[in-house]
C-alpha atoms as a PDB file:
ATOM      1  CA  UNK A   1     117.747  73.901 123.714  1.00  0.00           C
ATOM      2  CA  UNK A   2     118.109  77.431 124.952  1.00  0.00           C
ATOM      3  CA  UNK A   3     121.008  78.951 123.637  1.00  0.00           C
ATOM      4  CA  UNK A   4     121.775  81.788 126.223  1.00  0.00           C
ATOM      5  CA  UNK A   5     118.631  81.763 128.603  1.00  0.00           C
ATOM      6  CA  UNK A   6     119.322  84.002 131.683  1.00  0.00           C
ATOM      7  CA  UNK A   7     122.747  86.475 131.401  1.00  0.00           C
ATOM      8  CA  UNK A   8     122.457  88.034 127.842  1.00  0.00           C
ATOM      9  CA  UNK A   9     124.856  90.641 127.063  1.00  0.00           C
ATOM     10  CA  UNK A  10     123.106  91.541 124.283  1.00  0.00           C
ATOM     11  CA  UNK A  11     120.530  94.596 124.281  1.00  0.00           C
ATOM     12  CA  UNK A  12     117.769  92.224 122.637  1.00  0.00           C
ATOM     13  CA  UNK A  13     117.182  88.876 122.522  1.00  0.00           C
ATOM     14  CA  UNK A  14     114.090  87.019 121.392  1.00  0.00           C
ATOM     15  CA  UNK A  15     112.407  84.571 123.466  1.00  0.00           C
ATOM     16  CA  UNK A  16     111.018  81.465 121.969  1.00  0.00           C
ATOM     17  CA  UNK A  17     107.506  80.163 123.376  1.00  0.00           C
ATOM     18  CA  UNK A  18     106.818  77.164 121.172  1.00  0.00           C
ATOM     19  CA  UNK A  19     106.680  75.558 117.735  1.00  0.00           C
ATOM     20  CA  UNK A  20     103.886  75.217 115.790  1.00  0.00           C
ATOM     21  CA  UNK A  21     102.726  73.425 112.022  1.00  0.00           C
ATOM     22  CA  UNK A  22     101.110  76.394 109.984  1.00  0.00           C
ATOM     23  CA  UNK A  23     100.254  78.632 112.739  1.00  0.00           C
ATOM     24  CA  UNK A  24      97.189  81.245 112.303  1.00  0.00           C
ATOM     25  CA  UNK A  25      98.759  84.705 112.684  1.00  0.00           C
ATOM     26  CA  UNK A  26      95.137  85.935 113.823  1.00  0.00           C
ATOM     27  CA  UNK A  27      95.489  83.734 117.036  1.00  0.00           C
ATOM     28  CA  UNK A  28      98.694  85.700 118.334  1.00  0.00           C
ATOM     29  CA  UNK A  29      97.137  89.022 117.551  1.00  0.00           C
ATOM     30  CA  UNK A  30      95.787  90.319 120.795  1.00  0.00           C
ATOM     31  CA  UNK A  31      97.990  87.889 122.875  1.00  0.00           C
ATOM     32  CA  UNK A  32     100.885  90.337 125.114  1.00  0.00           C
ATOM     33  CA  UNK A  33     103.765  87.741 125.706  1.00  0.00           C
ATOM     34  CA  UNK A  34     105.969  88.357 128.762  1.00  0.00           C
ATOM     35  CA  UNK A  35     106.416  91.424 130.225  1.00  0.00           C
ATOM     36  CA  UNK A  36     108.269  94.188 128.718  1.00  0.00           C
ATOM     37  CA  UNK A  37     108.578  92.918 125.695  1.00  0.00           C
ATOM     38  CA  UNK A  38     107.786  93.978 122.022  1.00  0.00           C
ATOM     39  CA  UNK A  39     104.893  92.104 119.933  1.00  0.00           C
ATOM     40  CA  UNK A  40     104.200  88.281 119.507  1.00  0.00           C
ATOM     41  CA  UNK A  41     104.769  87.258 115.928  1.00  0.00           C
ATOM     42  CA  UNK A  42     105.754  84.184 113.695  1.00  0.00           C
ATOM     43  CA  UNK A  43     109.168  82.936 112.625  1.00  0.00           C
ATOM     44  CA  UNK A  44     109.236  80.307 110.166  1.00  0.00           C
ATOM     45  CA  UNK A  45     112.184  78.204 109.718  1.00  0.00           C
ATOM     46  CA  UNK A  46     110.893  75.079 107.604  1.00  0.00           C
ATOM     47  CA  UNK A  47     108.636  74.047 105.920  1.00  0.00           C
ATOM     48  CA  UNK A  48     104.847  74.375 107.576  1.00  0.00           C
ATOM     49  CA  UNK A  49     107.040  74.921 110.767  1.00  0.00           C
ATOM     50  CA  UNK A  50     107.383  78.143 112.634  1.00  0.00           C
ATOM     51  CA  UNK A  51     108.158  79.501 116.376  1.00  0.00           C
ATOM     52  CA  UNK A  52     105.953  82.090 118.245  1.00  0.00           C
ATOM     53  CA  UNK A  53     108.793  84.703 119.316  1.00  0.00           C
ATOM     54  CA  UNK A  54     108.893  87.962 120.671  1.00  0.00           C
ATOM     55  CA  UNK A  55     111.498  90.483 121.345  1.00  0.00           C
ATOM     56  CA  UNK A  56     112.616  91.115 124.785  1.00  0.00           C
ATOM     57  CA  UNK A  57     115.097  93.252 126.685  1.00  0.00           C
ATOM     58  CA  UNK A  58     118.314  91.129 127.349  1.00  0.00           C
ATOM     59  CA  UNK A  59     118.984  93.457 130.668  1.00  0.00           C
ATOM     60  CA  UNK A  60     115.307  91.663 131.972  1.00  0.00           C
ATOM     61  CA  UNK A  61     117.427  88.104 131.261  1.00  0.00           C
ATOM     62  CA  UNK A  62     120.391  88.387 133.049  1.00  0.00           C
ATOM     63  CA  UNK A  63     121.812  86.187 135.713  1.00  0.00           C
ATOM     64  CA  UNK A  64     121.581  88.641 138.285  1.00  0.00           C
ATOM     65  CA  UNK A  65     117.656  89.512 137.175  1.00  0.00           C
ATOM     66  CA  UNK A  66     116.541  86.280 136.251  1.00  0.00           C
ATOM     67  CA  UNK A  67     118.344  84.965 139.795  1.00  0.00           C
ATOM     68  CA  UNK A  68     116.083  87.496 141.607  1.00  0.00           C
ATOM     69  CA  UNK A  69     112.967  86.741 139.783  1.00  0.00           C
ATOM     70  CA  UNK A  70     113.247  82.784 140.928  1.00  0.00           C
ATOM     71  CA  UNK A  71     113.051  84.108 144.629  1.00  0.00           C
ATOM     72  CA  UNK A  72     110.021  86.217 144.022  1.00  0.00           C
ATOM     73  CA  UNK A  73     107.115  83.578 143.578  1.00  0.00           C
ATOM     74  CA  UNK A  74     105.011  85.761 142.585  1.00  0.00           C
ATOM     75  CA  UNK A  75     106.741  87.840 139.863  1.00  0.00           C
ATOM     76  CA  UNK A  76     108.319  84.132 138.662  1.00  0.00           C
ATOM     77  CA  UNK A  77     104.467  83.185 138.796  1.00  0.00           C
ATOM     78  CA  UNK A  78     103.845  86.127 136.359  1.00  0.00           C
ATOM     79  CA  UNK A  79     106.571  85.469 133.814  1.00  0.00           C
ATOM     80  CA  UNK A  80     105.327  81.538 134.191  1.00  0.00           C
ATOM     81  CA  UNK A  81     101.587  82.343 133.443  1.00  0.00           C
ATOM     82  CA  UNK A  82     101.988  84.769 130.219  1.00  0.00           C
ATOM     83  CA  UNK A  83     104.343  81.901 128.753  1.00  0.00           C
ATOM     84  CA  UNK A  84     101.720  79.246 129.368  1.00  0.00           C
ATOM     85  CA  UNK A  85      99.038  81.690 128.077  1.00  0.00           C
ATOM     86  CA  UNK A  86     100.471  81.885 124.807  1.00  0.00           C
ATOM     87  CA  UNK A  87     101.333  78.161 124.400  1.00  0.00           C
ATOM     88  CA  UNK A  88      97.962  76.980 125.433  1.00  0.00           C
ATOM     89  CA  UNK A  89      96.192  79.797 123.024  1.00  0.00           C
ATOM     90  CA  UNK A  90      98.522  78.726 119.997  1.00  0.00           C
ATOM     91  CA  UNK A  91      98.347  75.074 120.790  1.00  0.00           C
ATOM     92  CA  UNK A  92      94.174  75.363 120.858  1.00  0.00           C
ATOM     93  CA  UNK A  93      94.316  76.277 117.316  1.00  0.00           C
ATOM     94  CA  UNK A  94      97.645  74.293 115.626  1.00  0.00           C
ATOM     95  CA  UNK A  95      99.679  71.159 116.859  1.00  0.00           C
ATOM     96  CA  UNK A  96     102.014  72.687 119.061  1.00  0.00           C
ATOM     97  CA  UNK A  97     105.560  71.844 121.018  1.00  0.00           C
ATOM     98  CA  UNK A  98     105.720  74.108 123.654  1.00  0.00           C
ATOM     99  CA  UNK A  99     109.480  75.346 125.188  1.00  0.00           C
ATOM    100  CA  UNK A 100     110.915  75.989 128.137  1.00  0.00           C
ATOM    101  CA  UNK A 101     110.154  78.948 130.490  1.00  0.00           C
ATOM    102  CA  UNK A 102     113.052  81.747 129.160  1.00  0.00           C
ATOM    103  CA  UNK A 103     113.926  79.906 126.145  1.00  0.00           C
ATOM    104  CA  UNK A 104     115.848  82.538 124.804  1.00  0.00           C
ATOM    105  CA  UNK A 105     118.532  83.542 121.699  1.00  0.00           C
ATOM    106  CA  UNK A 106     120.842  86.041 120.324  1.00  0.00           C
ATOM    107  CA  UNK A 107     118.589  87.761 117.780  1.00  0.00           C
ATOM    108  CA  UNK A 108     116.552  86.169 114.850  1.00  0.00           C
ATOM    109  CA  UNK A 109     119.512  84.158 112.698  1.00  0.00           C
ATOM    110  CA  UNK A 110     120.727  82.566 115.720  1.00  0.00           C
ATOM    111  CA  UNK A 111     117.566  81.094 116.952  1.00  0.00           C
ATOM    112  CA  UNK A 112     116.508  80.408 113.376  1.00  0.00           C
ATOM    113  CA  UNK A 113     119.756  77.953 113.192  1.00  0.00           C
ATOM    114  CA  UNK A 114     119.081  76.329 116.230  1.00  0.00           C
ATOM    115  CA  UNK A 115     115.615  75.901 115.817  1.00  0.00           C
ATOM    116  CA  UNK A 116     116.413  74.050 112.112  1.00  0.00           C
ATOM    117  CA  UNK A 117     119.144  72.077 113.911  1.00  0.00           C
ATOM    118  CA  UNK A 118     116.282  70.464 115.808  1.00  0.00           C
ATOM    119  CA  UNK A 119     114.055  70.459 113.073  1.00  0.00           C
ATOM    120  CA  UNK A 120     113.285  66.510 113.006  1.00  0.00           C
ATOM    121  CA  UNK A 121     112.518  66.102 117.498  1.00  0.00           C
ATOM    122  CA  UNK A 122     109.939  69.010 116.420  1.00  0.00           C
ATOM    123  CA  UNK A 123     108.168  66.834 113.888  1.00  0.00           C
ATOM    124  CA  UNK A 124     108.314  63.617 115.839  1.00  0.00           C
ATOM    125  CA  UNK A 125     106.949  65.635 119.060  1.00  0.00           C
ATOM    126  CA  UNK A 126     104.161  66.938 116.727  1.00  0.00           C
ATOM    127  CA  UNK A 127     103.659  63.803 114.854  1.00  0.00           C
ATOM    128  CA  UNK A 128     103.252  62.153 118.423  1.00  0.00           C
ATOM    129  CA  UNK A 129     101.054  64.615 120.015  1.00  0.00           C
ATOM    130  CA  UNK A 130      98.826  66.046 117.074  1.00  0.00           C
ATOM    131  CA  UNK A 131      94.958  65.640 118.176  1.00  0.00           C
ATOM    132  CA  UNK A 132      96.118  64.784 121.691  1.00  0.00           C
ATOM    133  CA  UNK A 133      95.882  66.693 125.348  1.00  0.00           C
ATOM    134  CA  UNK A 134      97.630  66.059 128.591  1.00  0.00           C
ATOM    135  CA  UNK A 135      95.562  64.809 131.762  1.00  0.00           C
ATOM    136  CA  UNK A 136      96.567  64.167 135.102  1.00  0.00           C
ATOM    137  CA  UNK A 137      95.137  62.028 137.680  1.00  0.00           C
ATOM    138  CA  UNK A 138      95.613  61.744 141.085  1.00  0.00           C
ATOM    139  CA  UNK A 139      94.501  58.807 143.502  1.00  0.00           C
ATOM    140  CA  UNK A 140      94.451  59.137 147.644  1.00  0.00           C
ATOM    141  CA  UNK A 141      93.904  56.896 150.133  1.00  0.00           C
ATOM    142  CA  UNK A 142      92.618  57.808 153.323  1.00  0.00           C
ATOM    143  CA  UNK A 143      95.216  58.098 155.945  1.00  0.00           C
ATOM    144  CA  UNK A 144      93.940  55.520 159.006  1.00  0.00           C
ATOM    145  CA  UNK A 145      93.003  57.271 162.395  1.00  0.00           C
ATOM    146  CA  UNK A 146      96.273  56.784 164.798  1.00  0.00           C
ATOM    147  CA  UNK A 147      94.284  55.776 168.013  1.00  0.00           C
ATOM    148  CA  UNK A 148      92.302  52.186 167.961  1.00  0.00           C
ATOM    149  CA  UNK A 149      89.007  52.542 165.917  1.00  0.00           C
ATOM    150  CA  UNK A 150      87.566  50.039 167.917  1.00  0.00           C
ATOM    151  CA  UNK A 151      88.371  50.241 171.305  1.00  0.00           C
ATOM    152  CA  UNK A 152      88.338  46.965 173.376  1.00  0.00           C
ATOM    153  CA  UNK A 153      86.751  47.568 176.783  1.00  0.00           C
ATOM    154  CA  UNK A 154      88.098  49.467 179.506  1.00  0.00           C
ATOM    155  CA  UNK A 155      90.772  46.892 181.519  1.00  0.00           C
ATOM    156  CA  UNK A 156      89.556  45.735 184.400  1.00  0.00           C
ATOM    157  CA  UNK A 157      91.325  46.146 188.306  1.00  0.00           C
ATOM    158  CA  UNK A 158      91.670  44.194 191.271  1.00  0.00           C
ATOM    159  CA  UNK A 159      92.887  45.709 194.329  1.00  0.00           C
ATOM    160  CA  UNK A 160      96.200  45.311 195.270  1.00  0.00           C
ATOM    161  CA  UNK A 161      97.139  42.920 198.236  1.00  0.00           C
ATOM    162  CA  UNK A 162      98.618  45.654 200.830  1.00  0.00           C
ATOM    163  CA  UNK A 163      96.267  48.660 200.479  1.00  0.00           C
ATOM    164  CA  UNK A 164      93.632  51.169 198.781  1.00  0.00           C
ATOM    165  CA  UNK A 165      95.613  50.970 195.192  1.00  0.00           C
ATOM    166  CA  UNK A 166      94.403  49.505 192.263  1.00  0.00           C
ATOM    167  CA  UNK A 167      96.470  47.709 190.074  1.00  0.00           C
ATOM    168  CA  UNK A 168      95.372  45.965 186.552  1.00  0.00           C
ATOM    169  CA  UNK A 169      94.364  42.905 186.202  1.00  0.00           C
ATOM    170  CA  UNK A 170      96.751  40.201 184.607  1.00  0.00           C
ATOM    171  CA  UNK A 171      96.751  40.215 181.009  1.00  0.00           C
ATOM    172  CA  UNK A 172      95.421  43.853 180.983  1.00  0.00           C
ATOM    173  CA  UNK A 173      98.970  45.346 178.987  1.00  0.00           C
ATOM    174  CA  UNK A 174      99.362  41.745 176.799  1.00  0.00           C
ATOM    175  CA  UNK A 175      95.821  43.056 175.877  1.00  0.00           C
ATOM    176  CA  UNK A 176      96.421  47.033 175.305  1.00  0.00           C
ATOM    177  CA  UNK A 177      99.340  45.433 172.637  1.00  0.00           C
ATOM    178  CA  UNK A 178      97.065  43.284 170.933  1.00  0.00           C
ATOM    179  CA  UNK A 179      94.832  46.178 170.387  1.00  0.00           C
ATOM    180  CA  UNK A 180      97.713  48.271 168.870  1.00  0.00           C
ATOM    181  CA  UNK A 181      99.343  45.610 167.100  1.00  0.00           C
ATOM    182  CA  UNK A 182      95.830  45.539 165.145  1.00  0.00           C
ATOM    183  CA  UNK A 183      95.873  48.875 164.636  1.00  0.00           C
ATOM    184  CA  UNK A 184      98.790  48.992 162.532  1.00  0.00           C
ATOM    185  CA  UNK A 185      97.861  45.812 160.828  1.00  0.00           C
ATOM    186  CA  UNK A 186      95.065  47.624 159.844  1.00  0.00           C
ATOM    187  CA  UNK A 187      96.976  50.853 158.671  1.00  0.00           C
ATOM    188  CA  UNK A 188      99.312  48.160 156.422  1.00  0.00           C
ATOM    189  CA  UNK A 189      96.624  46.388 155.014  1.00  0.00           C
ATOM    190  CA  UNK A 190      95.087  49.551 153.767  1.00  0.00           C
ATOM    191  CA  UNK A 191      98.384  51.316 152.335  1.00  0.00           C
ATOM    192  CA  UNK A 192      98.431  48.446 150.606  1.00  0.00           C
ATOM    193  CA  UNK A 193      94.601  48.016 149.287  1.00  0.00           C
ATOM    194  CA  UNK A 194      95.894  51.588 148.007  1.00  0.00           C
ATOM    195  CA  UNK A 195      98.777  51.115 146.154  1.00  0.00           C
ATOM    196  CA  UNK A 196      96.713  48.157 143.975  1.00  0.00           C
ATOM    197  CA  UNK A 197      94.079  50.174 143.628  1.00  0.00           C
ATOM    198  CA  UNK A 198      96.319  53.277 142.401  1.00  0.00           C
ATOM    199  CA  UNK A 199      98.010  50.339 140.150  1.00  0.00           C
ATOM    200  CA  UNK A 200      94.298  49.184 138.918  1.00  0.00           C
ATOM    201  CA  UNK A 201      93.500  53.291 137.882  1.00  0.00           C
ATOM    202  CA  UNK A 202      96.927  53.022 135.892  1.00  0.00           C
ATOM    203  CA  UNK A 203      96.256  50.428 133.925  1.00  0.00           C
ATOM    204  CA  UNK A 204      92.780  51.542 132.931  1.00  0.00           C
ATOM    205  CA  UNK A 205      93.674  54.612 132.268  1.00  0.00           C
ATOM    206  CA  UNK A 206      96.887  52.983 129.784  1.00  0.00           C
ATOM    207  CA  UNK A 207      94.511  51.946 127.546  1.00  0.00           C
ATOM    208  CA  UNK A 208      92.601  54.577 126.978  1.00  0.00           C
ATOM    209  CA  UNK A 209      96.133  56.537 126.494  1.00  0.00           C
ATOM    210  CA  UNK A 210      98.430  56.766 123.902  1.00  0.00           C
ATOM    211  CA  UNK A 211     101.006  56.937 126.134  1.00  0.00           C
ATOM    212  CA  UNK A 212     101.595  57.618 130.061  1.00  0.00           C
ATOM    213  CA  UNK A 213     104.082  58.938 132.411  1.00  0.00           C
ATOM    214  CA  UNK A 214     103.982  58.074 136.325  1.00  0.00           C
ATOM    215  CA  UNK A 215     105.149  61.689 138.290  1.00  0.00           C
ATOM    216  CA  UNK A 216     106.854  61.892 141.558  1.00  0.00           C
ATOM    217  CA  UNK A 217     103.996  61.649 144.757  1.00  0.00           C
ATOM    218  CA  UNK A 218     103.416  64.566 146.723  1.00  0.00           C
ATOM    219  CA  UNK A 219     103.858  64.645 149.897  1.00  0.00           C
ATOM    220  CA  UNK A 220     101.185  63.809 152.459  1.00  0.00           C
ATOM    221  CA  UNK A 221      98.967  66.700 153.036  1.00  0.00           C
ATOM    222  CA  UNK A 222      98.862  68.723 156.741  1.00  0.00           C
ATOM    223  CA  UNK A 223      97.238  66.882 159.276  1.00  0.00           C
ATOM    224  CA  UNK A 224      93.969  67.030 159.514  1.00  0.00           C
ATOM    225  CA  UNK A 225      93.115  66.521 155.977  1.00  0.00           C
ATOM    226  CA  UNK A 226      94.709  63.523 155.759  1.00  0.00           C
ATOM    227  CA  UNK A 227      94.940  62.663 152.537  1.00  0.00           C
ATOM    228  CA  UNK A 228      97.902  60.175 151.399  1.00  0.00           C
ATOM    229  CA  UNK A 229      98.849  60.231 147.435  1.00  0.00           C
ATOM    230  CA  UNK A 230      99.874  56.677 145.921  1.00  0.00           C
ATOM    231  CA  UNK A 231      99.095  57.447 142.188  1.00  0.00           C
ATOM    232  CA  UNK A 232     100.356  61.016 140.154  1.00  0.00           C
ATOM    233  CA  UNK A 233     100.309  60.317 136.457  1.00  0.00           C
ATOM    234  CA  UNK A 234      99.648  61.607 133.610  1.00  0.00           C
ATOM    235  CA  UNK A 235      98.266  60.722 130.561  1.00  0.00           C
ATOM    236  CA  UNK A 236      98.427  61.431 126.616  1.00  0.00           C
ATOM    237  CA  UNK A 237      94.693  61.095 125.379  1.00  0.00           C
ATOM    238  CA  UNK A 238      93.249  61.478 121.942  1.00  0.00           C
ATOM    239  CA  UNK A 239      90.926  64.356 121.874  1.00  0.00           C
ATOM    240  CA  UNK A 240      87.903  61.682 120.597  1.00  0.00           C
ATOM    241  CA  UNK A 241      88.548  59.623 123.703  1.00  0.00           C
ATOM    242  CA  UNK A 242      88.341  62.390 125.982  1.00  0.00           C
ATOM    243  CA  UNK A 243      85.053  62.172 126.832  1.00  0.00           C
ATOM    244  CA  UNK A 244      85.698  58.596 128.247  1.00  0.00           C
ATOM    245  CA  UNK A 245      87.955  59.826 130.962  1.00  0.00           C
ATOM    246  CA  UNK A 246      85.269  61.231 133.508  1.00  0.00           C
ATOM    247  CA  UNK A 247      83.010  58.392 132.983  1.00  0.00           C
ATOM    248  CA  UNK A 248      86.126  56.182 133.986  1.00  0.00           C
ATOM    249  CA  UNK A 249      87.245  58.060 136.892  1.00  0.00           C
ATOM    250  CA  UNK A 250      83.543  57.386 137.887  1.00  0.00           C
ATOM    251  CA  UNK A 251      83.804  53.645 137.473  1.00  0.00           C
ATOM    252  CA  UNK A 252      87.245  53.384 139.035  1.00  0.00           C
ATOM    253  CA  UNK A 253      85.833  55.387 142.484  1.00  0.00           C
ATOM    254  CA  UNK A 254      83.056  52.623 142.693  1.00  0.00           C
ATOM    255  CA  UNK A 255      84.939  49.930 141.553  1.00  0.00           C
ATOM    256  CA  UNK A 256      88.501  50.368 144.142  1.00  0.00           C
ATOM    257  CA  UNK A 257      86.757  52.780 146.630  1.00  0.00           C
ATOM    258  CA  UNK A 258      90.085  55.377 145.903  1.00  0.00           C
ATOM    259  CA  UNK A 259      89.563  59.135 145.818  1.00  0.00           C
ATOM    260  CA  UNK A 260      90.670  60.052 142.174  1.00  0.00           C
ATOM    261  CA  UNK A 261      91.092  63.327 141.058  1.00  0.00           C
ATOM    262  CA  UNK A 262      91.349  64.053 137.272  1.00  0.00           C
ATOM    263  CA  UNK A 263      92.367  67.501 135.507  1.00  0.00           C
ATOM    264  CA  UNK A 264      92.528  68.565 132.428  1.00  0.00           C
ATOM    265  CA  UNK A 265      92.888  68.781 129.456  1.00  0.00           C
ATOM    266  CA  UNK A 266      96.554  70.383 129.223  1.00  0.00           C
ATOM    267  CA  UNK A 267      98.632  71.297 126.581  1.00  0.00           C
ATOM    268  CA  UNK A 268     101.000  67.980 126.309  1.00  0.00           C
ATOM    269  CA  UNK A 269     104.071  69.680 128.278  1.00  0.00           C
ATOM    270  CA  UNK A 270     105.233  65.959 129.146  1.00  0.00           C
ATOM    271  CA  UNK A 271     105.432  64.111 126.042  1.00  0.00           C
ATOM    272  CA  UNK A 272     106.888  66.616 123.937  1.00  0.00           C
ATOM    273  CA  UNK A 273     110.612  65.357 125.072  1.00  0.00           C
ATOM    274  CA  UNK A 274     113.388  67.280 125.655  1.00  0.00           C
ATOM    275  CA  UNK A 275     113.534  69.562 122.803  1.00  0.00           C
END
């Protein structure tokens, strides 16, 4: 919903970090924003609803800055941390829908219009995730050794018929193929122990969710860790089932033998749709 995002001509615009029901101006009070920019405060728009905004330089915003600022990871990592700062300390003390990164307008009236324009996604999104936080979980499977884990014995040799040489004995390569045909039965039959046992942590963690969203996998870690992912998802949990999800994780590792990972909680970035 951002109206001019990167390449303002203006001299100010005002960047939007979320909307809140009845925010507390005391929470925004000591909070800085992004960089160079003037003061957090609160503009209301309807009733009980209101955006955290602050005033920024439009030159900061520009195609050209804003172009350079996505190929420096760590000043983009900068401008990416202050936003989340302020949406997770506003969304710890009011239901909260947080925006974009450089969600961005031409001055107070034109954000106000756009922001009442939306007015009803905003009140489902908070309706939806009032009294709820984001957590992710991650399962990995073990990534099979590449050689034979069980080594059959060493083949045996006969000598060969006109001199010193050695040569195997019959059935010694039919062997050495039997051996590595097992070894990638083995690998299969584990991928796929994995990928029921990622879809067994799903479904437990569904009903402890009000909702869920399965992310894209990451790719396999550097070798020598060798960790594969089969399960990134995350999951929209009321804050009085919370305390459920570590004992769960716990029962899930014991019961399927995965490696699950849980984080959170999170301010509910992913079921807030696209607002």
């Amino acid at each position: 919903m951002t109206e001019c995002g990167p390449g303002l001509p203006a001299a100010d615009a005002l960047y939007v970090f979320a909307v809140c029901r009845d925010p507390d101006p005391a929470t925004i009070a000591d909070l800085r924003g992004v960089a160079t920019g003037g003061p957090l405060r609160i503009l209301r728009f309807e009733e009980r609803l209101a955006a955290i905004v602050q005033t920024v330089r439009a030159a900061d915003f520009t195609d050209e800055a804003w172009q350079a600022r996505m190929s420096d990871r760590d000043e983009l990592e900068r401008y990416a941390r202050a936003h989340h700062h302020v949406v997770s300390a506003v969304a710890a003390s009011c239901p909260t829908v947080p925006l974009p990164l450089a969600t961005l307008y031409h001055g107070e009236e034109r954000a106000r219009q756009a922001l009442v324009a939306e007015t009803e996604r905003f009140r489902a999104a908070l309706e939806r995730t009032a009294g709820h936080s984001e957590w992710g979980v991650k399962v990995y499977a073990g990534e099979p050794p590449t050689a034979d884990p069980e080594p059959g014995p060493r083949p045996s040799r006969e000598p060969a018929t006109g001199g010193g040489r050695l040569r195997p004995a019959p059935g010694a390569g039919l062997a050495y193929l039997e051996r590595k045909r097992g070894v990638q039965a083995r690998r299969e039959r584990r991928h796929e122990d994995a990928l029921r046992s990622a879809e067994t942590v799903d479904a437990a963690f569904q009903k402890v969710a009000a909702a869920g969203r399965r992310l894209r996998l990451h790719p396999q870690e550097p070798a020598g860790k060798g960790r594969l992912q089969v399960l990134n998802a995350t999951y929209l949990v009321g804050e009085h089932r919370s305390a459920e999800l570590a004992e769960l994780a716990r029962a899930l590792r014991v019961s399927t033998g995965a490696e699950i990972e849980i984080s959170g909680p999170w301010v509910p970035y992913s079921f807030v749709g696209e607002v």
